[in-house]
N, C-alpha and C. Protein backbone atom coordinates (compact mmCIF):
# COMPACT_ATOMS: atom_id res chain seq x y z
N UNK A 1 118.45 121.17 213.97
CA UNK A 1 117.21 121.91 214.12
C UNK A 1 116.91 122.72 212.86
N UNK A 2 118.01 122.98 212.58
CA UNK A 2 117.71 123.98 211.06
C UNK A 2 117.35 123.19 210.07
N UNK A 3 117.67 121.62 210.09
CA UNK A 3 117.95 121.54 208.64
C UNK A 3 116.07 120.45 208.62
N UNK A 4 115.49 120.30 209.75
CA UNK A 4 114.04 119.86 210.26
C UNK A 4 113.28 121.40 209.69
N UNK A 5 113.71 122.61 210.66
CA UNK A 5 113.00 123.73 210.03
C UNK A 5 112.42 123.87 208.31
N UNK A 6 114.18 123.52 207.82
CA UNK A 6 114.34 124.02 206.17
C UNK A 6 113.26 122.55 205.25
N UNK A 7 113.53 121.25 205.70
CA UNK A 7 112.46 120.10 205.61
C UNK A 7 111.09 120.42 205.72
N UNK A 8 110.47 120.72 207.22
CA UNK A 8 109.46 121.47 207.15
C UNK A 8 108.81 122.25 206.01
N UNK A 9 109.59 123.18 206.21
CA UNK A 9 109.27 124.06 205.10
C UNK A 9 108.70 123.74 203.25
N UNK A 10 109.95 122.91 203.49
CA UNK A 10 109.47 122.50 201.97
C UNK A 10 109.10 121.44 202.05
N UNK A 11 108.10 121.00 202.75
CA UNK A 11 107.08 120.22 202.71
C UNK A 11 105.54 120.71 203.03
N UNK A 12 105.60 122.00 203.46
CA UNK A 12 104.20 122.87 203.42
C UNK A 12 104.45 123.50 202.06
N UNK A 13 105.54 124.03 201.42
CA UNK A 13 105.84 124.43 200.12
C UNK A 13 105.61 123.20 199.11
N UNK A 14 105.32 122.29 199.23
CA UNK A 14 105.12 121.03 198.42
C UNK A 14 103.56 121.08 198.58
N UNK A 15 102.96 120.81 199.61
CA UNK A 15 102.03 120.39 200.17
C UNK A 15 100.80 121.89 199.33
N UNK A 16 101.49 122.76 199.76
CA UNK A 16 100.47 123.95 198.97
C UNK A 16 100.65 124.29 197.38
N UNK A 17 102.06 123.97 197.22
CA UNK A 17 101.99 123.78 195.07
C UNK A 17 101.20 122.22 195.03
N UNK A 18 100.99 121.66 195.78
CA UNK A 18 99.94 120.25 195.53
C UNK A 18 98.59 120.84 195.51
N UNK A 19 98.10 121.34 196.51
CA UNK A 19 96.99 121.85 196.65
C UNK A 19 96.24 122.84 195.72
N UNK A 20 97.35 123.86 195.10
CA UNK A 20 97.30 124.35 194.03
C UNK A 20 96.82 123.78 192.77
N UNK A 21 97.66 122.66 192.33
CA UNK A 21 97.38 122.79 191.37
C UNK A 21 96.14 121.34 191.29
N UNK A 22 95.80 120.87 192.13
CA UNK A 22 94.49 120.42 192.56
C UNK A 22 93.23 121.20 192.17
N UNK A 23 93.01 122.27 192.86
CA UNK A 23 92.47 123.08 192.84
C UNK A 23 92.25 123.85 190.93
N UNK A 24 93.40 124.00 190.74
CA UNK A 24 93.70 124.32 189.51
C UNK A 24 93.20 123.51 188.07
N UNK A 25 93.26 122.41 188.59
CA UNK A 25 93.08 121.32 187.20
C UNK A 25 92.26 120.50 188.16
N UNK A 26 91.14 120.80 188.28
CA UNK A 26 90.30 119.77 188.72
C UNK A 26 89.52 118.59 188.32
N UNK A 27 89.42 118.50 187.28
CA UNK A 27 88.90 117.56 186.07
C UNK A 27 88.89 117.55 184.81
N UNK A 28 89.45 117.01 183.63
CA UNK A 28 89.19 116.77 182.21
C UNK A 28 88.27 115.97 181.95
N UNK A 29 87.41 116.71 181.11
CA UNK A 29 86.61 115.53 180.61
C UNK A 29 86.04 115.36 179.47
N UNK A 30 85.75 114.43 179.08
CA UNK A 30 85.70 114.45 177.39
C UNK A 30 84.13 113.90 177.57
N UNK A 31 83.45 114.32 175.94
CA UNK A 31 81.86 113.83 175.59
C UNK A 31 81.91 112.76 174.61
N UNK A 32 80.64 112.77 174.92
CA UNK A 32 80.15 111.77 173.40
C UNK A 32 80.86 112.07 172.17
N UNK A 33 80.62 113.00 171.84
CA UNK A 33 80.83 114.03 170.36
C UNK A 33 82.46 113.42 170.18
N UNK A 34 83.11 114.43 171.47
CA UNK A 34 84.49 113.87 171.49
C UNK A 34 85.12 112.89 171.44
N UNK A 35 84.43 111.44 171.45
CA UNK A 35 85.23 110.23 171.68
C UNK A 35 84.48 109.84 169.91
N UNK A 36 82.93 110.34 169.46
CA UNK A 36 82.71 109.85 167.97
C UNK A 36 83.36 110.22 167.57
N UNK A 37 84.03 111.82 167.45
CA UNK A 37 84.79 112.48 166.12
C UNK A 37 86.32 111.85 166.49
N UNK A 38 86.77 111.47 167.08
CA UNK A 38 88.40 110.53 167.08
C UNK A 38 88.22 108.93 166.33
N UNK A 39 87.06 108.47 167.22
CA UNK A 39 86.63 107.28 166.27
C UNK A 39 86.33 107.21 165.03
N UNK A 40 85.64 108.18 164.52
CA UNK A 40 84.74 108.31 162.55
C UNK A 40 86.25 108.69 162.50
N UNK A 41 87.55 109.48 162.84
CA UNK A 41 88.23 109.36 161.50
C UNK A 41 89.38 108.32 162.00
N UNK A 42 89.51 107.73 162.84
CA UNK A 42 89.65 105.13 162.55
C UNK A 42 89.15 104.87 162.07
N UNK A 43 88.07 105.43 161.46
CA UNK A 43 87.01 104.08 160.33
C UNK A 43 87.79 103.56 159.17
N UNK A 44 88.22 104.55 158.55
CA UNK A 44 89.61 103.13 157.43
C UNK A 44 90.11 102.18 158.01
N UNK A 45 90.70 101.89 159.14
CA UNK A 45 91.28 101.32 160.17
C UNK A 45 90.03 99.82 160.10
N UNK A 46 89.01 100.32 160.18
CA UNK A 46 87.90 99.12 160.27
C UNK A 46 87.49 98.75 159.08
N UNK A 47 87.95 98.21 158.36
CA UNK A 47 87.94 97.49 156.93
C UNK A 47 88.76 96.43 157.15
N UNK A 48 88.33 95.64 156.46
CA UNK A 48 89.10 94.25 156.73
C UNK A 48 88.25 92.90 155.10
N UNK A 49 89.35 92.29 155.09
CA UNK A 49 88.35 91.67 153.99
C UNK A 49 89.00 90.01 154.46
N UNK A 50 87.99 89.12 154.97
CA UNK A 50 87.70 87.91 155.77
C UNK A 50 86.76 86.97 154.72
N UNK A 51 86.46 85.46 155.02
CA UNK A 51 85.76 84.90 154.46
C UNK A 51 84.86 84.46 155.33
N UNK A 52 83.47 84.40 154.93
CA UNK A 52 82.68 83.78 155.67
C UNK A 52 81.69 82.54 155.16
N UNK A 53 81.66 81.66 155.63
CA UNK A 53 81.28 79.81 155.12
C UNK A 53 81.84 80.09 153.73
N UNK A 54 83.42 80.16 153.91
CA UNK A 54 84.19 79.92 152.30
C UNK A 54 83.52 80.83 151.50
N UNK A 55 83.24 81.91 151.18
CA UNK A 55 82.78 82.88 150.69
C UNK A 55 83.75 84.47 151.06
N UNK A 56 84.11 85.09 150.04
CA UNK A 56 84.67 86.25 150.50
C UNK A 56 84.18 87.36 150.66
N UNK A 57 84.57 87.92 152.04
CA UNK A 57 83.57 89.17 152.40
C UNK A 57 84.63 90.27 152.39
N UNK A 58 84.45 91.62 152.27
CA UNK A 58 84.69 92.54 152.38
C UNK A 58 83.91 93.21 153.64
N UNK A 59 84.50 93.70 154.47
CA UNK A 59 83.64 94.18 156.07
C UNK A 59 84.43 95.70 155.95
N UNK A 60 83.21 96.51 156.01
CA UNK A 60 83.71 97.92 156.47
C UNK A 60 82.71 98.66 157.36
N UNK A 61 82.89 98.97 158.18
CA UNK A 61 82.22 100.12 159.37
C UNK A 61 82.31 101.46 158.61
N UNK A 62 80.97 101.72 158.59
CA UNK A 62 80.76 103.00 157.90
C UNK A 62 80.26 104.30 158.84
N UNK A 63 80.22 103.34 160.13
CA UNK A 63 79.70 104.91 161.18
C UNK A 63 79.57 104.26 162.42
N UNK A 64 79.95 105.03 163.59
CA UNK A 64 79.88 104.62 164.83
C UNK A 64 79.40 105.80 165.49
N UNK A 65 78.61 105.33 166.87
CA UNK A 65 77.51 106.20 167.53
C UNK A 65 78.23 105.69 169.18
N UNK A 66 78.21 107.00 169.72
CA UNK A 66 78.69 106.71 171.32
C UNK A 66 77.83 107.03 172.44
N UNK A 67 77.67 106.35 173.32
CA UNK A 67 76.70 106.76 174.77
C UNK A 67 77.89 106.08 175.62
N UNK A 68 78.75 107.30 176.51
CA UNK A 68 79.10 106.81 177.94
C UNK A 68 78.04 107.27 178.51
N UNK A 69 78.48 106.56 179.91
CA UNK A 69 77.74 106.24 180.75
C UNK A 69 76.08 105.96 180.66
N UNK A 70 75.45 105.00 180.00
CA UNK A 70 74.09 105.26 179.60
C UNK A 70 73.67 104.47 180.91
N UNK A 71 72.52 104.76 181.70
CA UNK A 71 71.62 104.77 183.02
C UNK A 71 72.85 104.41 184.02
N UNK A 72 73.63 105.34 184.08
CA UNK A 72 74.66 105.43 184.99
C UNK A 72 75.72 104.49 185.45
N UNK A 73 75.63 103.92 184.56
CA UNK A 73 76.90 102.37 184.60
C UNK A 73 77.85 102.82 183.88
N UNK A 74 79.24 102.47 184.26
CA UNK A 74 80.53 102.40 184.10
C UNK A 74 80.80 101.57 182.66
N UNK A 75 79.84 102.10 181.79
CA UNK A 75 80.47 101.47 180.05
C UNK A 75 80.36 102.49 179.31
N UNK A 76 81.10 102.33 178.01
CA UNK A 76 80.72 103.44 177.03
C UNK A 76 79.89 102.06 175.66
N UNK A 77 79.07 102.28 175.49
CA UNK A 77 78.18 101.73 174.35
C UNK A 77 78.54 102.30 173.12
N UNK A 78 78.70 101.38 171.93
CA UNK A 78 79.28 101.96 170.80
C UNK A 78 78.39 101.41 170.02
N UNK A 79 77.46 101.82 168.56
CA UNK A 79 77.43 101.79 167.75
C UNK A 79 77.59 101.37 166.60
N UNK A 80 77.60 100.39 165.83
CA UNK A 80 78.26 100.58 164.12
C UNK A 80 77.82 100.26 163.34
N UNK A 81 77.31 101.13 162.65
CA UNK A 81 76.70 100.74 161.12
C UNK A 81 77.73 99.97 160.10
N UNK A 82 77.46 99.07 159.53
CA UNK A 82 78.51 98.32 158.40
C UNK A 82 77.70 98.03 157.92
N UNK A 83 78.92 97.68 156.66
CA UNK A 83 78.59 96.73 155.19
C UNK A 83 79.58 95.79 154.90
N UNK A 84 79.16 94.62 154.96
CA UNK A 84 79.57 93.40 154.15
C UNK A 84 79.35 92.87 153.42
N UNK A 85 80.28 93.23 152.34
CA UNK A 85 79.85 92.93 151.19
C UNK A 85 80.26 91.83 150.72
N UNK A 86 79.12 90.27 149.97
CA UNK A 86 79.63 89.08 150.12
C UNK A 86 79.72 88.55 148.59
N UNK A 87 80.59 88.32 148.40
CA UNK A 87 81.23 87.95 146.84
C UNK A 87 81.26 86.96 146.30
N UNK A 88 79.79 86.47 145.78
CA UNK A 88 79.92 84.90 145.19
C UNK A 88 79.29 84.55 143.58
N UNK A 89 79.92 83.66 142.93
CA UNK A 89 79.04 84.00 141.84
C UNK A 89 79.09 84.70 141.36
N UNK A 90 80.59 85.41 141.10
CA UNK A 90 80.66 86.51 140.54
C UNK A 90 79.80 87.87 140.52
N UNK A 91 78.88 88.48 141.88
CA UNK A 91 78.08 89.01 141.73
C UNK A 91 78.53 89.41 143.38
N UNK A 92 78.11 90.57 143.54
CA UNK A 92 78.52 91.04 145.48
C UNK A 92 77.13 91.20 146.02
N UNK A 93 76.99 90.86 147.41
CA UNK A 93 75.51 90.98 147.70
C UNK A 93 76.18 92.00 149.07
N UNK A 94 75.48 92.94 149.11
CA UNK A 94 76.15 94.04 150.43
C UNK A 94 74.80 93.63 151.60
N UNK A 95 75.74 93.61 152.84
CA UNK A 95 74.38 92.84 153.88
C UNK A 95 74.83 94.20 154.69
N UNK A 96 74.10 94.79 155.09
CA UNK A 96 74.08 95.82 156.14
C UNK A 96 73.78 95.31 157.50
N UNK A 97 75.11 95.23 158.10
CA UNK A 97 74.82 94.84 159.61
C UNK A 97 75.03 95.95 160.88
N UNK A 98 74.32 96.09 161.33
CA UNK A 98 74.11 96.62 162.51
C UNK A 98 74.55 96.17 163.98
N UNK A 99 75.39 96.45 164.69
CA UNK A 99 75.89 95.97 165.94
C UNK A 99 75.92 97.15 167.17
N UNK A 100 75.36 96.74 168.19
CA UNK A 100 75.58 97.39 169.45
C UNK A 100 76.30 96.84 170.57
N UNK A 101 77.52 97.70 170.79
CA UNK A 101 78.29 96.83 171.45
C UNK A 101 79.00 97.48 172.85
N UNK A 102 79.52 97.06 174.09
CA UNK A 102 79.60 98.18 174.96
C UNK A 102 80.87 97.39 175.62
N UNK A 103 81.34 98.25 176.10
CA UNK A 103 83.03 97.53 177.07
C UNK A 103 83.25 98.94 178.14
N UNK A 104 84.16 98.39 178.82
CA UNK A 104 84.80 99.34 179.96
C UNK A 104 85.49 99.78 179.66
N UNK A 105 85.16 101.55 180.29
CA UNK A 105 87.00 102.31 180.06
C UNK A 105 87.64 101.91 180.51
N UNK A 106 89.23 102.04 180.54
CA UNK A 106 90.11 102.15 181.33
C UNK A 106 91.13 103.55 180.73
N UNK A 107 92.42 103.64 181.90
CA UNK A 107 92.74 104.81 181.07
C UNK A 107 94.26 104.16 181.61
N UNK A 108 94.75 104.09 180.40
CA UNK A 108 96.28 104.00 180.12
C UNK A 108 96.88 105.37 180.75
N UNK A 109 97.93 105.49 181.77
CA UNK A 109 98.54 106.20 181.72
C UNK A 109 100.05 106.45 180.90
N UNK A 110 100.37 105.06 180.85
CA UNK A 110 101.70 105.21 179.96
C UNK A 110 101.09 106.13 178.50
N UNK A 111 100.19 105.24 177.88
CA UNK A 111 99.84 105.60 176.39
C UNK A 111 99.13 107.09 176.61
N UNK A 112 98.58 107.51 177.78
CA UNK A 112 97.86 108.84 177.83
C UNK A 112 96.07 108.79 177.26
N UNK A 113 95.84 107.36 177.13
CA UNK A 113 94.78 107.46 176.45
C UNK A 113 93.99 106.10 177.18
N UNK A 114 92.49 106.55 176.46
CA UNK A 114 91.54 105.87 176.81
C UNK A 114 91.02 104.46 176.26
N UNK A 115 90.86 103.36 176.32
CA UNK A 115 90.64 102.13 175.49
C UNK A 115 89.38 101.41 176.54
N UNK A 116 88.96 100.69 175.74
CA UNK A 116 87.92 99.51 176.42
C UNK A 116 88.36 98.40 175.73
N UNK A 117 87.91 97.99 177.08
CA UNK A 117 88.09 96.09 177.61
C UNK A 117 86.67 95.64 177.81
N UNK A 118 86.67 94.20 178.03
CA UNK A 118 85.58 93.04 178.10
C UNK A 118 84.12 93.67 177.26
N UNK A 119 84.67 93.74 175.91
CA UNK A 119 83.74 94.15 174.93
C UNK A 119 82.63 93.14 175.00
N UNK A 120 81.13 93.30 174.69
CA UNK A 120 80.46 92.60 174.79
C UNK A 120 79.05 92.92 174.14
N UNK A 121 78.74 91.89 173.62
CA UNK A 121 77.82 92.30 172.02
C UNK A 121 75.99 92.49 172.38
N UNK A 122 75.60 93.82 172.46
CA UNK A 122 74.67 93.61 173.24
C UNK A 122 73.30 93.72 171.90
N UNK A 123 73.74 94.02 171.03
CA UNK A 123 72.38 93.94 169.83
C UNK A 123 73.06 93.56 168.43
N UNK A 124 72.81 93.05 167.48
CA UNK A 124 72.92 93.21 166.14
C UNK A 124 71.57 92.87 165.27
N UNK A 125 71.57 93.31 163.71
CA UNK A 125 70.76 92.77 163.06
C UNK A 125 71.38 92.87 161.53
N UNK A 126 70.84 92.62 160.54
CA UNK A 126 71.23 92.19 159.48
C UNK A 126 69.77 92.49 158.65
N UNK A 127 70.55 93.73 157.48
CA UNK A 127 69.19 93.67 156.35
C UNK A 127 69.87 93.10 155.32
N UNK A 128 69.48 92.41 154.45
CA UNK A 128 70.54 91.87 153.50
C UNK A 128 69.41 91.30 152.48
N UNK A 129 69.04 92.30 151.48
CA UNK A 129 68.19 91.91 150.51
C UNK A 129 66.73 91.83 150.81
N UNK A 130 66.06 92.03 151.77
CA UNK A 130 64.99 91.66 152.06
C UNK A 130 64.86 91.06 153.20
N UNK A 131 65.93 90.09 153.78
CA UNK A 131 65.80 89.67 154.83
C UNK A 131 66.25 90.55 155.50
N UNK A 132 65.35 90.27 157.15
CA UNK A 132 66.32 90.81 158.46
C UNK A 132 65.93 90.04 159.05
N UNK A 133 67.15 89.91 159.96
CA UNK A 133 67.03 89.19 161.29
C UNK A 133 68.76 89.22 161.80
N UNK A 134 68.99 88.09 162.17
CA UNK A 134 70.25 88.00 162.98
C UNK A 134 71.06 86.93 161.93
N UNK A 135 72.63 86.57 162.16
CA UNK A 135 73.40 86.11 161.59
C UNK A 135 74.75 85.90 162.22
N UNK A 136 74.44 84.94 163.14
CA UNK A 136 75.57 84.69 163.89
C UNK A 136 77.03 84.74 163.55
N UNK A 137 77.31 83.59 162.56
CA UNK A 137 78.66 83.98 161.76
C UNK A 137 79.20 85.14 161.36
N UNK A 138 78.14 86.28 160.66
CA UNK A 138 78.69 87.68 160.86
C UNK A 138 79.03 88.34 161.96
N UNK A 139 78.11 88.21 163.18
CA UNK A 139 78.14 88.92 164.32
C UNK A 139 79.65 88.23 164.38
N UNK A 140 80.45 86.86 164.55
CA UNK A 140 81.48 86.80 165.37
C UNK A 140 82.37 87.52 164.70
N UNK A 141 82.63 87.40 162.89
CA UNK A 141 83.50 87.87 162.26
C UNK A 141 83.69 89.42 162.91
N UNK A 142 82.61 89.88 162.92
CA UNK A 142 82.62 91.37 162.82
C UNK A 142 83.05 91.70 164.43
N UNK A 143 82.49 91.71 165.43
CA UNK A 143 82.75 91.35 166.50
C UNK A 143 84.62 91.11 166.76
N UNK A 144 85.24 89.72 165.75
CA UNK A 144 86.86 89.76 166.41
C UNK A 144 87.80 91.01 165.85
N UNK A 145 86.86 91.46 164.63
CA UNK A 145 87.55 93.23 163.65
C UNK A 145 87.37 93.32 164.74
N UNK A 146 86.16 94.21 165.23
CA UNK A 146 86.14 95.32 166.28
C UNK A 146 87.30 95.46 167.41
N UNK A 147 87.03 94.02 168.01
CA UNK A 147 87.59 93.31 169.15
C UNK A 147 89.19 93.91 168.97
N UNK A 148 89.90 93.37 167.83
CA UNK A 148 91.19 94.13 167.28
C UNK A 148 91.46 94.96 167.14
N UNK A 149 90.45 95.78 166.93
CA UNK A 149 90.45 97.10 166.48
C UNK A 149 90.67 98.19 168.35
N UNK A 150 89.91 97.55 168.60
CA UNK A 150 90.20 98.22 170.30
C UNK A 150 91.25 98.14 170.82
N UNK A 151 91.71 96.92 171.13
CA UNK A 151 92.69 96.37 171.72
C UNK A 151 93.66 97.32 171.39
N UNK A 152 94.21 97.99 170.39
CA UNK A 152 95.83 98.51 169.96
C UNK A 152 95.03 100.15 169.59
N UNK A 153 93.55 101.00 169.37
CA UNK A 153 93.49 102.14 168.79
C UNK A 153 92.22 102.17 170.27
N UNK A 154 92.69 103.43 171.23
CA UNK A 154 92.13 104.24 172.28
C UNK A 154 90.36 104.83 171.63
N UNK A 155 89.90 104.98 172.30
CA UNK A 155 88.49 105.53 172.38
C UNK A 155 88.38 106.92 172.49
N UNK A 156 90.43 107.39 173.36
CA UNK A 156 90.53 108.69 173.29
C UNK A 156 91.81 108.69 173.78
N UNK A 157 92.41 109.85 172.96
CA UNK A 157 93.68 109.73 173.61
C UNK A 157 94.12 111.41 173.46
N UNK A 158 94.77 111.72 174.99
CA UNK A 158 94.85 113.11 175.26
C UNK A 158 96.11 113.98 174.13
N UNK A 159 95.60 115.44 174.66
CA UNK A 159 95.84 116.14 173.19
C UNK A 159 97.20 116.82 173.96
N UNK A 160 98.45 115.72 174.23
CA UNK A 160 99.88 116.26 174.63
C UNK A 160 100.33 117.91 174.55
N UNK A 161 99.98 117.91 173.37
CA UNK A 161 100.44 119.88 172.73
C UNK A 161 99.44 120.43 173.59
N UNK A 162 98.28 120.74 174.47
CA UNK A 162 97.86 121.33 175.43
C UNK A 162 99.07 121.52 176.40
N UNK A 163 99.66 122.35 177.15
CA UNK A 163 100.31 122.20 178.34
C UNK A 163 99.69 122.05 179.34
N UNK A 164 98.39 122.03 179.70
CA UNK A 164 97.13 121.85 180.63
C UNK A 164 97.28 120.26 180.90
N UNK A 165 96.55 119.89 180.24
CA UNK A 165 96.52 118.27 179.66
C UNK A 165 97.93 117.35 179.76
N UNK A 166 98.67 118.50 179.58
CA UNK A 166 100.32 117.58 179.23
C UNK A 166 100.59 117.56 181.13
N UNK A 167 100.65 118.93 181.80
CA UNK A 167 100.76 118.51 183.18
C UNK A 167 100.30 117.99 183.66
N UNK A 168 98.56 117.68 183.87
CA UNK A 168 97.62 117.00 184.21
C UNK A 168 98.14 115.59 183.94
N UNK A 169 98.31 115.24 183.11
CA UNK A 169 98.50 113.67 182.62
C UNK A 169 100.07 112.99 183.58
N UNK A 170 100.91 113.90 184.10
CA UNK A 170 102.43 113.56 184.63
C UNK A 170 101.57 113.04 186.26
N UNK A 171 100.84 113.42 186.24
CA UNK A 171 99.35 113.44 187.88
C UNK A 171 98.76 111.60 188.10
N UNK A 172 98.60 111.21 189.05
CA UNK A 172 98.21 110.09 189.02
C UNK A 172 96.50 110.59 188.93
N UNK A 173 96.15 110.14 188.13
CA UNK A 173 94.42 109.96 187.12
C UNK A 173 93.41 108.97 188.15
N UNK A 174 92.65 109.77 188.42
CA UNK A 174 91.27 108.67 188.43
C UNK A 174 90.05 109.12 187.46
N UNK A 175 89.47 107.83 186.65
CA UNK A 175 88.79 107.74 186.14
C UNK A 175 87.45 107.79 186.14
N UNK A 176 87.08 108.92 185.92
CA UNK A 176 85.10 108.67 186.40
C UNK A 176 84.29 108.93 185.39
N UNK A 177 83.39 107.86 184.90
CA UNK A 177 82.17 107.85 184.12
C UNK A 177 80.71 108.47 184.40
N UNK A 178 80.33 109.56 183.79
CA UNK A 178 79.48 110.17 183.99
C UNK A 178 78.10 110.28 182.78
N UNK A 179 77.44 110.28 182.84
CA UNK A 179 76.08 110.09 181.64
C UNK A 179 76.73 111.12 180.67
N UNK A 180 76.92 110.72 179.51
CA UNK A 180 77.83 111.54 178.55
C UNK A 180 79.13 111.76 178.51
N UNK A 181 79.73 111.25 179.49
CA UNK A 181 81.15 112.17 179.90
C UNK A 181 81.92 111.26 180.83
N UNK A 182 83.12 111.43 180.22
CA UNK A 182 84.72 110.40 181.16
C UNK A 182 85.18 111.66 181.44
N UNK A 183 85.39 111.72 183.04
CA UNK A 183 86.04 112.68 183.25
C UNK A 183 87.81 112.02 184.15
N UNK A 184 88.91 112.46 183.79
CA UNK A 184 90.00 112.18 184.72
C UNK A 184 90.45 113.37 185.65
N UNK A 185 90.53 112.90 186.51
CA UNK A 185 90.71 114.52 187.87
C UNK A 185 91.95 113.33 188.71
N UNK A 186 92.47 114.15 188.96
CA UNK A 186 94.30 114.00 189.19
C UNK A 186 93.33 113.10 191.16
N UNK A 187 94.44 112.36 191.19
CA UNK A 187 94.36 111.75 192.59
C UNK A 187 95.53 111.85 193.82
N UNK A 188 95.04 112.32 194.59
CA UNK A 188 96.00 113.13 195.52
C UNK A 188 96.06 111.84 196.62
């Protein structure tokens, strides 16, 4: 009977440091701002120098732009201004391509951080001397960088040295996308 009492017990003593700290840490959540300024300083990271129709290019992302949740869907839309610069003839011609591209969060709990999956290319264009229009072969080149580039470097990844954040994260996470904002709030 005692040792049901002493069980009891520390299971309303569990049950209310749960509730606590529920209550306590109710949601993290990160912005736009917050997921560009981790990304702009990966941009070295997005350089790569590839050939395209036997021609050598130099590809660098010079700026990326973020919208989670844009008209309330579960993606974050990314941005990227580049330059590829194409080297023939001894002479470089720089094509400024433009790509809009959007994938799903997910949130790693091992890694502590945020990444997207089933990337998917929803605009590009190409000024390149006078012309604009589109340019398929760039879009894919540029497109499998990116693609790489996601796969192994997070969209966001939590700031451990918080002790807030550091307990929060030991918490089983659910993930919610909000117009501007990923928020993770612990799941009970």
């Amino acid at each position: 009977m005692k040792i049901l009492l002493f069980i009891s017990a520390l299971f309303l003593t569990a049950c209310n440091t749960t509730q606590g700290l529920s209550q306590g840490m109710s949601a993290y959540s990160f912005s736009n701002a917050d997921v560009e300024s981790l990304l702009q300083q990966q941009l070295p990271k997005l350089s790569e120098k590839l050939s395209l129709m036997g021609l050598p290019v130099e590809f660098n992302v010079n700026d990326l732009s973020v919208n989670i949740g844009p008209e309330n869907r579960d993606v974050v839309v990314l941005g990227a201004d580049s330059i590829a610069n194409i080297n023939a003839f001894a002479l470089k011609y720089p094509v400024r391509l433009k790509l809009q591209i959007e994938g799903s969060p997910f949130y790693d709990s091992e890694k502590k951080a945020v990444f997207l999956r089933n990337i998917n290319l929803l605009n590009s264009s190409v000024d390149a001397g006078g012309y604009q229009g589109n340019l398929a072969a760039l879009d894919e080149q540029a497109m499998e960088i990116i693609n790489r580039f996601l796969a192994v470097n997070p969209v966001y990844k939590l700031n451990m040295s918080d002790p807030k954040i550091a307990l929060l994260s030991k918490l089983p996470l659910d993930m919610q996308v909000v117009n501007g904002a990923i928020k993770l709030v612990p799941h009970f």
